[in-house]
N, C-alpha and C. Protein backbone atom coordinates (compact mmCIF):
# COMPACT_ATOMS: atom_id res chain seq x y z
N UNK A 1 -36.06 -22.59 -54.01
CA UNK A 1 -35.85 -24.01 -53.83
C UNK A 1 -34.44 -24.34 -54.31
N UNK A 2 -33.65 -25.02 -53.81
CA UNK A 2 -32.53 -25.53 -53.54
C UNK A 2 -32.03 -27.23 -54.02
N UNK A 3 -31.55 -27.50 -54.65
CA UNK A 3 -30.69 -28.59 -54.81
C UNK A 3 -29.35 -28.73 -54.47
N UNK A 4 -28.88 -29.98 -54.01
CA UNK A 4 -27.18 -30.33 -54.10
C UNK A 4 -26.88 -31.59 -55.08
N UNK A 5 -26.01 -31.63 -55.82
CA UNK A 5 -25.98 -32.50 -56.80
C UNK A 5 -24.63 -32.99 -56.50
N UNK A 6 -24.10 -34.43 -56.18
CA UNK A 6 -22.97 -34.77 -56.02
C UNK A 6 -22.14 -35.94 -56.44
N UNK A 7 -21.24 -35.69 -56.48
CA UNK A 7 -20.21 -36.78 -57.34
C UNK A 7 -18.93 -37.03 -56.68
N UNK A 8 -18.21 -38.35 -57.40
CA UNK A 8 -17.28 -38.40 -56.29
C UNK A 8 -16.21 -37.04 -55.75
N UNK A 9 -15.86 -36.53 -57.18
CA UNK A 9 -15.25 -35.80 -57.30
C UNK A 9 -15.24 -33.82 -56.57
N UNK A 10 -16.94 -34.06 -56.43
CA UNK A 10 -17.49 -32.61 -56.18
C UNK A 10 -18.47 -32.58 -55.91
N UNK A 11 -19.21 -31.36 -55.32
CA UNK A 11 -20.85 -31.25 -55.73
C UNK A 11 -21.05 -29.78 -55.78
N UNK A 12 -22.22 -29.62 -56.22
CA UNK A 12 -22.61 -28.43 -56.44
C UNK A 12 -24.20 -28.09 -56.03
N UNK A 13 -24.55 -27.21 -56.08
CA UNK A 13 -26.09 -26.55 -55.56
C UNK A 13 -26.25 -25.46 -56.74
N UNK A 14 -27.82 -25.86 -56.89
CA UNK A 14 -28.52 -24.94 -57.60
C UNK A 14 -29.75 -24.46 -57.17
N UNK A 15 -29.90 -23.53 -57.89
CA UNK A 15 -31.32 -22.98 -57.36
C UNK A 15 -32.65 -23.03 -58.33
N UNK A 16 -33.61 -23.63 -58.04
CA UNK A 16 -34.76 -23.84 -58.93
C UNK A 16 -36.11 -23.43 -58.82
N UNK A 17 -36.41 -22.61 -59.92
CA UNK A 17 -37.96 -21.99 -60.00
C UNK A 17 -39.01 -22.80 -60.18
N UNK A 18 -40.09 -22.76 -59.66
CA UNK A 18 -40.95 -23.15 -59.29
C UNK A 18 -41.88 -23.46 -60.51
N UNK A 19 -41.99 -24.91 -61.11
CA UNK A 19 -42.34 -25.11 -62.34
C UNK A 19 -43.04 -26.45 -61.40
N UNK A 20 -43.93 -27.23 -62.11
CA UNK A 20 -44.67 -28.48 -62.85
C UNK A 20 -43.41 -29.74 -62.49
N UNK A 21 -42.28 -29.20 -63.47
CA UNK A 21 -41.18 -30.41 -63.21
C UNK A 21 -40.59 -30.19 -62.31
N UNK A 22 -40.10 -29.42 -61.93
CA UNK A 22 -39.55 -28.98 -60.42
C UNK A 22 -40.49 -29.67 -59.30
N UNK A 23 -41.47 -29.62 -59.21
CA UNK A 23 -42.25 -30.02 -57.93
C UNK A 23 -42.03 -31.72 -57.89
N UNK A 24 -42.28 -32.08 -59.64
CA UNK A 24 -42.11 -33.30 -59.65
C UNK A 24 -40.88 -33.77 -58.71
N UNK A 25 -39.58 -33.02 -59.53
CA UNK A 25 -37.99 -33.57 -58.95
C UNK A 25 -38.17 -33.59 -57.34
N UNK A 26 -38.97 -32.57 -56.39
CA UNK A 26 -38.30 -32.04 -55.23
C UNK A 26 -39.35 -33.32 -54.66
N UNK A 27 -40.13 -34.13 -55.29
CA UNK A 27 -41.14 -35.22 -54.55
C UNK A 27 -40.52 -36.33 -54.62
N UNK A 28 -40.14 -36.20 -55.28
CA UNK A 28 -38.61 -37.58 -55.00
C UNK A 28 -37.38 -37.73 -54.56
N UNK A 29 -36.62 -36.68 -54.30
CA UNK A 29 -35.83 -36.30 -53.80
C UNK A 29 -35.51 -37.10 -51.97
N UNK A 30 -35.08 -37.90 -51.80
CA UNK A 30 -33.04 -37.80 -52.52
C UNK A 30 -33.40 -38.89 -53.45
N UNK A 31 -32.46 -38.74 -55.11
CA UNK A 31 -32.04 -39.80 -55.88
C UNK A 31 -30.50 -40.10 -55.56
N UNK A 32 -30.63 -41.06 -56.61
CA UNK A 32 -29.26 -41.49 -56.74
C UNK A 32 -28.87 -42.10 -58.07
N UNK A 33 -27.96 -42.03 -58.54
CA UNK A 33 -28.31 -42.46 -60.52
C UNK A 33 -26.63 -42.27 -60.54
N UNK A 34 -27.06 -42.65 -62.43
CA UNK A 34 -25.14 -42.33 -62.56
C UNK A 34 -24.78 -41.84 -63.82
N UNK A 35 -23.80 -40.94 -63.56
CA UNK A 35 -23.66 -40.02 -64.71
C UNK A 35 -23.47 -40.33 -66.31
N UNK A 36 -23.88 -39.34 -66.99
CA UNK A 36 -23.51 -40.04 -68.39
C UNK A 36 -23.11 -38.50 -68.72
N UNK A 37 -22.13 -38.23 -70.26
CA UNK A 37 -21.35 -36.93 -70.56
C UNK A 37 -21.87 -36.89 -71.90
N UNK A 38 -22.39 -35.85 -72.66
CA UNK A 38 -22.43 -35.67 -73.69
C UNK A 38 -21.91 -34.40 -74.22
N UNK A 39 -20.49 -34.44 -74.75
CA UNK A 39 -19.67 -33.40 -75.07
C UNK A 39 -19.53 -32.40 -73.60
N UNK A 40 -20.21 -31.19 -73.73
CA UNK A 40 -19.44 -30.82 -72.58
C UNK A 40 -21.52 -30.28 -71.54
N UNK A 41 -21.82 -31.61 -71.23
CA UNK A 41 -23.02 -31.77 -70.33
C UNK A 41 -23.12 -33.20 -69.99
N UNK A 42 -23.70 -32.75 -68.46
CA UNK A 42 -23.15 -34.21 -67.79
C UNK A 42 -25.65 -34.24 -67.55
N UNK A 43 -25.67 -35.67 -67.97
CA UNK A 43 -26.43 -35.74 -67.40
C UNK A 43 -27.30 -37.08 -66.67
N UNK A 44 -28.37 -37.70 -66.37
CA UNK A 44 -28.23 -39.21 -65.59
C UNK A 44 -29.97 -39.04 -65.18
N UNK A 45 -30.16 -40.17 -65.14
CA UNK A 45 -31.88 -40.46 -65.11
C UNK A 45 -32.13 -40.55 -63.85
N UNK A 46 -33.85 -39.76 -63.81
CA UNK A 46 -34.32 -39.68 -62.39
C UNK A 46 -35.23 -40.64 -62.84
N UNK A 47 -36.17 -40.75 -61.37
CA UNK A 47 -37.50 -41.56 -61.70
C UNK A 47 -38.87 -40.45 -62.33
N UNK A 48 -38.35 -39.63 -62.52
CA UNK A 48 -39.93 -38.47 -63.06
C UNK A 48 -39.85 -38.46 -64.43
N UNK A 49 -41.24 -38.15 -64.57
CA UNK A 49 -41.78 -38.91 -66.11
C UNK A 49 -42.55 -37.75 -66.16
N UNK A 50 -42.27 -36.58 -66.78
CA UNK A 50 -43.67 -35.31 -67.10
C UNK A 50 -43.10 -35.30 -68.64
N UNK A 51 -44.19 -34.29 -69.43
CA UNK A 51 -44.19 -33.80 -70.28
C UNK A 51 -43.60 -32.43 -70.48
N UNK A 52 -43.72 -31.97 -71.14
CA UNK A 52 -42.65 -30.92 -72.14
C UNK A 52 -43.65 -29.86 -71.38
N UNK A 53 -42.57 -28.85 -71.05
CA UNK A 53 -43.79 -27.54 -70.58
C UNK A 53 -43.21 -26.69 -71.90
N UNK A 54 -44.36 -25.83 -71.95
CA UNK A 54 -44.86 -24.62 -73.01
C UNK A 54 -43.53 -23.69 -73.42
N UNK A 55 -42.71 -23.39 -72.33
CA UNK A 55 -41.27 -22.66 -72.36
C UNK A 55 -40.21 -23.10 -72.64
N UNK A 56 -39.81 -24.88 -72.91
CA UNK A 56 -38.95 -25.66 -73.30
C UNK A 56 -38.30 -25.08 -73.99
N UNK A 57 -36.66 -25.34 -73.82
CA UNK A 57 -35.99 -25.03 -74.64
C UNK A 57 -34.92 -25.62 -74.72
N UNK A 58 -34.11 -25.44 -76.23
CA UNK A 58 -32.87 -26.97 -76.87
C UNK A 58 -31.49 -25.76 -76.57
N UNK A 59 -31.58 -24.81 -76.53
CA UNK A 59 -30.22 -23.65 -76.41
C UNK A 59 -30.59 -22.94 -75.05
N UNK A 60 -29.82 -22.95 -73.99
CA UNK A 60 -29.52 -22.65 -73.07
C UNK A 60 -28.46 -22.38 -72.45
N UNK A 61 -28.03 -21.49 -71.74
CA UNK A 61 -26.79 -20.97 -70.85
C UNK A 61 -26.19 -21.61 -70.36
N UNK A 62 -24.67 -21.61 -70.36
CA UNK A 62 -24.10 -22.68 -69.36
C UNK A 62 -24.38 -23.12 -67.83
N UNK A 63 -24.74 -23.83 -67.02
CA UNK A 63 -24.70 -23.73 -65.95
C UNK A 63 -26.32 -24.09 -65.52
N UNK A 64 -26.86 -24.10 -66.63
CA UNK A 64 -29.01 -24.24 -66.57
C UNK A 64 -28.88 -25.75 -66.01
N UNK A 65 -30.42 -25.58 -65.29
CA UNK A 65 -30.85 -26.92 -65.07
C UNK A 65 -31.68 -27.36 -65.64
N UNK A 66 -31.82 -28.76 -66.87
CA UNK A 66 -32.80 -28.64 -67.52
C UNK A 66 -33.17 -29.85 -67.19
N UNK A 67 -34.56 -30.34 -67.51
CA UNK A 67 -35.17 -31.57 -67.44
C UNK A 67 -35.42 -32.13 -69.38
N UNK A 68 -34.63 -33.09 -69.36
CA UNK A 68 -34.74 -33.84 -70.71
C UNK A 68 -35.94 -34.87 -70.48
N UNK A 69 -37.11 -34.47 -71.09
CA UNK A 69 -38.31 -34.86 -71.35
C UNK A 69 -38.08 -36.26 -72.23
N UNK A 70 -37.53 -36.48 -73.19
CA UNK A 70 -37.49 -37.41 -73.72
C UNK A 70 -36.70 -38.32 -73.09
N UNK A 71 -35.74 -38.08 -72.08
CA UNK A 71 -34.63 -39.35 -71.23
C UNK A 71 -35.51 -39.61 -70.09
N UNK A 72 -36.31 -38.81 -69.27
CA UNK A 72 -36.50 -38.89 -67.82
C UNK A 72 -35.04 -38.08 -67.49
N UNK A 73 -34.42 -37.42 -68.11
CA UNK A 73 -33.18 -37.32 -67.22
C UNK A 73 -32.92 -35.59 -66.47
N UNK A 74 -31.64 -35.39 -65.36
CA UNK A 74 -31.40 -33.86 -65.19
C UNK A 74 -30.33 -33.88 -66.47
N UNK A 75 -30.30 -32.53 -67.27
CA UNK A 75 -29.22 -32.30 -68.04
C UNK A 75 -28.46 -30.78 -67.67
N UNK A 76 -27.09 -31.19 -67.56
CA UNK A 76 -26.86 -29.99 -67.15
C UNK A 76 -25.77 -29.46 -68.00
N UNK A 77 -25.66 -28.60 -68.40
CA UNK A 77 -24.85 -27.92 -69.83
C UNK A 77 -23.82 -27.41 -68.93
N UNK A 78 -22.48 -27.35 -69.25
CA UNK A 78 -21.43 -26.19 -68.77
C UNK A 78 -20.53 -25.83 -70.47
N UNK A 79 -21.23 -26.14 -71.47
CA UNK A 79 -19.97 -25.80 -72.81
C UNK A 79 -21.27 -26.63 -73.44
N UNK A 80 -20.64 -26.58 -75.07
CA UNK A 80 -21.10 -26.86 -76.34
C UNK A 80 -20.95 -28.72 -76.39
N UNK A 81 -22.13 -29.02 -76.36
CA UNK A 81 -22.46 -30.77 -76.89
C UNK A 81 -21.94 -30.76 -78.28
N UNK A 82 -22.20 -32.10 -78.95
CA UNK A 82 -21.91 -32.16 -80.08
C UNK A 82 -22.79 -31.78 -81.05
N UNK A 83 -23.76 -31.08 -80.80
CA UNK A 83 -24.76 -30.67 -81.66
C UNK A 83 -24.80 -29.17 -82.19
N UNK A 84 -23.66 -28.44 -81.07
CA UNK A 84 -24.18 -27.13 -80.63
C UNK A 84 -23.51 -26.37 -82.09
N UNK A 85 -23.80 -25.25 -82.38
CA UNK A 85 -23.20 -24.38 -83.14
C UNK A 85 -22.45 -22.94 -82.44
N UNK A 86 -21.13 -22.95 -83.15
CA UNK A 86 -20.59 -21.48 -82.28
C UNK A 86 -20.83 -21.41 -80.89
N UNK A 87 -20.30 -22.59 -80.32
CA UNK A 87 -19.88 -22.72 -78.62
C UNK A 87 -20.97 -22.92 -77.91
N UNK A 88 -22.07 -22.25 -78.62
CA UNK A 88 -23.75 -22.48 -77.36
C UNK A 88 -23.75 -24.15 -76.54
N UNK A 89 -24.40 -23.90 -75.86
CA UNK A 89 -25.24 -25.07 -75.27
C UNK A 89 -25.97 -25.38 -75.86
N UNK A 90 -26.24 -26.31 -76.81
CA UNK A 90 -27.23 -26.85 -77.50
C UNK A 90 -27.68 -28.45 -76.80
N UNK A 91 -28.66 -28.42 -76.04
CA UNK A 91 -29.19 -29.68 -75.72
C UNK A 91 -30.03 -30.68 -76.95
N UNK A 92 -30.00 -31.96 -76.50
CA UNK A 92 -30.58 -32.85 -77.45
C UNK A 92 -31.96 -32.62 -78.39
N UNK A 93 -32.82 -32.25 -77.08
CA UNK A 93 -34.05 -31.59 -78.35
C UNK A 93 -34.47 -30.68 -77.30
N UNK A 94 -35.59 -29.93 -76.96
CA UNK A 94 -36.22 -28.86 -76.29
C UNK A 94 -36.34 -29.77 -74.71
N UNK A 95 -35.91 -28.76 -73.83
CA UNK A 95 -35.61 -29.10 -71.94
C UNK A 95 -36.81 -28.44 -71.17
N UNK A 96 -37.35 -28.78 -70.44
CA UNK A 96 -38.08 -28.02 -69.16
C UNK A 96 -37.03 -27.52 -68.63
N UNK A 97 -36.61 -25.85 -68.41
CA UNK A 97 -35.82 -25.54 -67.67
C UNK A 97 -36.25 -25.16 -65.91
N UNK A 98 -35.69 -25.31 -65.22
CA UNK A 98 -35.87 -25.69 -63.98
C UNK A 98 -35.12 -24.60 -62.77
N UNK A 99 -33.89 -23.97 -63.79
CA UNK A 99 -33.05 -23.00 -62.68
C UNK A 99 -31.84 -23.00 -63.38
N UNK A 100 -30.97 -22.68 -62.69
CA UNK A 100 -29.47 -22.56 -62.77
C UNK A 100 -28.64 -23.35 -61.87
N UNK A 101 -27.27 -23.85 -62.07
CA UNK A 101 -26.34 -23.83 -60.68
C UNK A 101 -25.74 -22.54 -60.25
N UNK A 102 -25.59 -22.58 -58.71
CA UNK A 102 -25.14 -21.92 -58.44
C UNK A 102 -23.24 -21.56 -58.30
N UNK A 103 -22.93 -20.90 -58.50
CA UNK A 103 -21.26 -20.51 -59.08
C UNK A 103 -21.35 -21.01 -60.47
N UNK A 104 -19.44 -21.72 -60.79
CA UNK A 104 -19.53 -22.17 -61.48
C UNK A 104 -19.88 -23.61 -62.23
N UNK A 105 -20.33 -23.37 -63.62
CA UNK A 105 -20.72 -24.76 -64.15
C UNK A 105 -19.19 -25.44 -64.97
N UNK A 106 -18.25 -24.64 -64.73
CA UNK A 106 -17.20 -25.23 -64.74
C UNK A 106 -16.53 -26.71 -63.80
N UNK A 107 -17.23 -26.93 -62.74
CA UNK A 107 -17.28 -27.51 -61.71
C UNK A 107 -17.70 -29.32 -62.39
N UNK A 108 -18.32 -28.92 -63.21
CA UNK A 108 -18.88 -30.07 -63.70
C UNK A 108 -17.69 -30.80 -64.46
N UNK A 109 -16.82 -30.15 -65.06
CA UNK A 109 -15.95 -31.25 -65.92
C UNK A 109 -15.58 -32.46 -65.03
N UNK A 110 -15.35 -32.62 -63.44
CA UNK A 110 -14.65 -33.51 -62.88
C UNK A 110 -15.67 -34.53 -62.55
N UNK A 111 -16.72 -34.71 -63.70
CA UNK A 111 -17.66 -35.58 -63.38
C UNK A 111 -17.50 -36.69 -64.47
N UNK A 112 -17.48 -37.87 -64.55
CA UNK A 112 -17.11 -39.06 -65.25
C UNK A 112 -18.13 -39.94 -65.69
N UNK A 113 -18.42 -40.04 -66.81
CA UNK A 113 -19.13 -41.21 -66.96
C UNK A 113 -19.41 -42.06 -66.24
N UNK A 114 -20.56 -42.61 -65.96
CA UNK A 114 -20.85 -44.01 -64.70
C UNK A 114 -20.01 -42.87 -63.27
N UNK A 115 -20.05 -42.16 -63.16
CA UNK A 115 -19.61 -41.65 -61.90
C UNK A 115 -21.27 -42.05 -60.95
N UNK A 116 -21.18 -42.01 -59.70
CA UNK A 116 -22.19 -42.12 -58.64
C UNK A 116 -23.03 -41.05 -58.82
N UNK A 117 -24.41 -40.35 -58.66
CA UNK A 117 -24.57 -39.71 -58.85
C UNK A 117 -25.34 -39.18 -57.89
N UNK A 118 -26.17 -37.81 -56.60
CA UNK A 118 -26.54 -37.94 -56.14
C UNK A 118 -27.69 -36.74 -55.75
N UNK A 119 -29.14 -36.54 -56.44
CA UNK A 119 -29.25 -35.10 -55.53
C UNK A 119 -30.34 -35.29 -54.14
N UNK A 120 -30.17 -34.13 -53.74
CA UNK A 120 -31.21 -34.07 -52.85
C UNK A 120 -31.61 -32.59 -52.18
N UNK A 121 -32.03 -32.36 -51.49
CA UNK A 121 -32.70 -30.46 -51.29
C UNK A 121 -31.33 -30.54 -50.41
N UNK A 122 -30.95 -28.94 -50.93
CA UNK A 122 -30.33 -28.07 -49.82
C UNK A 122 -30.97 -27.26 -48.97
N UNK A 123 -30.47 -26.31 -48.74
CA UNK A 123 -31.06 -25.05 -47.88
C UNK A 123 -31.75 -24.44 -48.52
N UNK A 124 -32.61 -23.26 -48.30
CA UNK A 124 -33.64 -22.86 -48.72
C UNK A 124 -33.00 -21.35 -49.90
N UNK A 125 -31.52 -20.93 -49.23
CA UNK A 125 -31.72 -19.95 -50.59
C UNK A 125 -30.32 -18.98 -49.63
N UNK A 126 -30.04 -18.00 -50.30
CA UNK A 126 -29.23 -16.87 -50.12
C UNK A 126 -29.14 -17.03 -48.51
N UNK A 127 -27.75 -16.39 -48.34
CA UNK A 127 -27.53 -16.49 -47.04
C UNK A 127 -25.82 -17.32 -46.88
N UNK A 128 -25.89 -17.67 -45.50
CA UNK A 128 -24.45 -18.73 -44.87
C UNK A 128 -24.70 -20.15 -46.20
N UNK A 129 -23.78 -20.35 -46.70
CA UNK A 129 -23.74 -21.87 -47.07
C UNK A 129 -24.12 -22.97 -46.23
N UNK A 130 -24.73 -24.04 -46.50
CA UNK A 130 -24.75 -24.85 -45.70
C UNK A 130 -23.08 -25.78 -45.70
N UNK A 131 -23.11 -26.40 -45.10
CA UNK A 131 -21.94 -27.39 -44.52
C UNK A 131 -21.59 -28.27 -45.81
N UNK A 132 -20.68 -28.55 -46.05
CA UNK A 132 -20.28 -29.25 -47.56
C UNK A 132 -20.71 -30.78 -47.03
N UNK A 133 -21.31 -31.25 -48.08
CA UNK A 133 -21.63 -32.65 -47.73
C UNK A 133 -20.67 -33.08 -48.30
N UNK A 134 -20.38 -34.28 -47.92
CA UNK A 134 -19.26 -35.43 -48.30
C UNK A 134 -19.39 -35.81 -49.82
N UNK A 135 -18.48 -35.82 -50.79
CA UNK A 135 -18.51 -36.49 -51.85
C UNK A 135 -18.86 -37.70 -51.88
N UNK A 136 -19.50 -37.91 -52.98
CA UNK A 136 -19.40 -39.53 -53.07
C UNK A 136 -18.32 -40.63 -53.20
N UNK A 137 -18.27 -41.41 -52.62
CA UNK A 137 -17.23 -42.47 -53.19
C UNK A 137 -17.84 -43.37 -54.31
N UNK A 138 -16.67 -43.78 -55.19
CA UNK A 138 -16.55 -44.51 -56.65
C UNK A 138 -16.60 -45.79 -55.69
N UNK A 139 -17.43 -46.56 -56.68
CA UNK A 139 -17.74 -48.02 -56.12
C UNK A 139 -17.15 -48.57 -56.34
């Protein structure tokens, strides 16, 4: 399963395993929301409301897709928040993790506070890229 996540600046695609919150995200899908940055993770509220699954976790890899249980929100790590110790990704408290992005999560710095925010399903997986969708425009 497939996401594209986009901003004015960029977007990106990830790929997501098949969890509880995942099914939730892909039943609502397309959102639209707006970004918020916490040190170096950008993240912004959906409409899904689940609970904490059993595997949650607050330290994760750059580039993870996590679901912040306590915001409603996607959080997505590319570097160390202000919480983190010795460079990790340290998220706010324990995440439903959901997948990875795909390339880099470097991609994310050119994302701005209150930026537009946008996901919705990509293609189904490995293979041709699909066609770059249009960035968003700043309102």
């Amino acid at each position: 399963m497939r996401i594209r996540i986009l901003w004015p600046a960029g977007q990106v695609t990830a790929t997501l395993t098949a969890t509880p919150t995942t099914e939730a995200l892909l039943a609502v899908l397309p959102i639209s929301s707006s970004a918020n940055t916490w040190g170096e993770e950008v993240y912004f509220d959906t409409p899904v409301s689940v609970p904490r699954e059993h595997d949650a976790r607050q330290v994760v890899e750059p580039g993870t897709v996590a679901f912040w249980t306590d915001g409603d929100s996607l959080a997505l790590p590319y570097g160390p928040t202000p919480i983190s110790r010795d460079g990790e990704c340290r998220l706010a408290s324990a995440c439903n993790v959901l997948g990875e992005l795909d390339g880099d999560a470097q991609v994310l710095r050119t994302v701005r506070p209150g930026d537009p925010i946008r996901v919705e399903q990509a293609g189904p997986g490995p293979g041709p890229a699909p066609a770059p969708a249009p960035a968003l425009a700043r309102p």
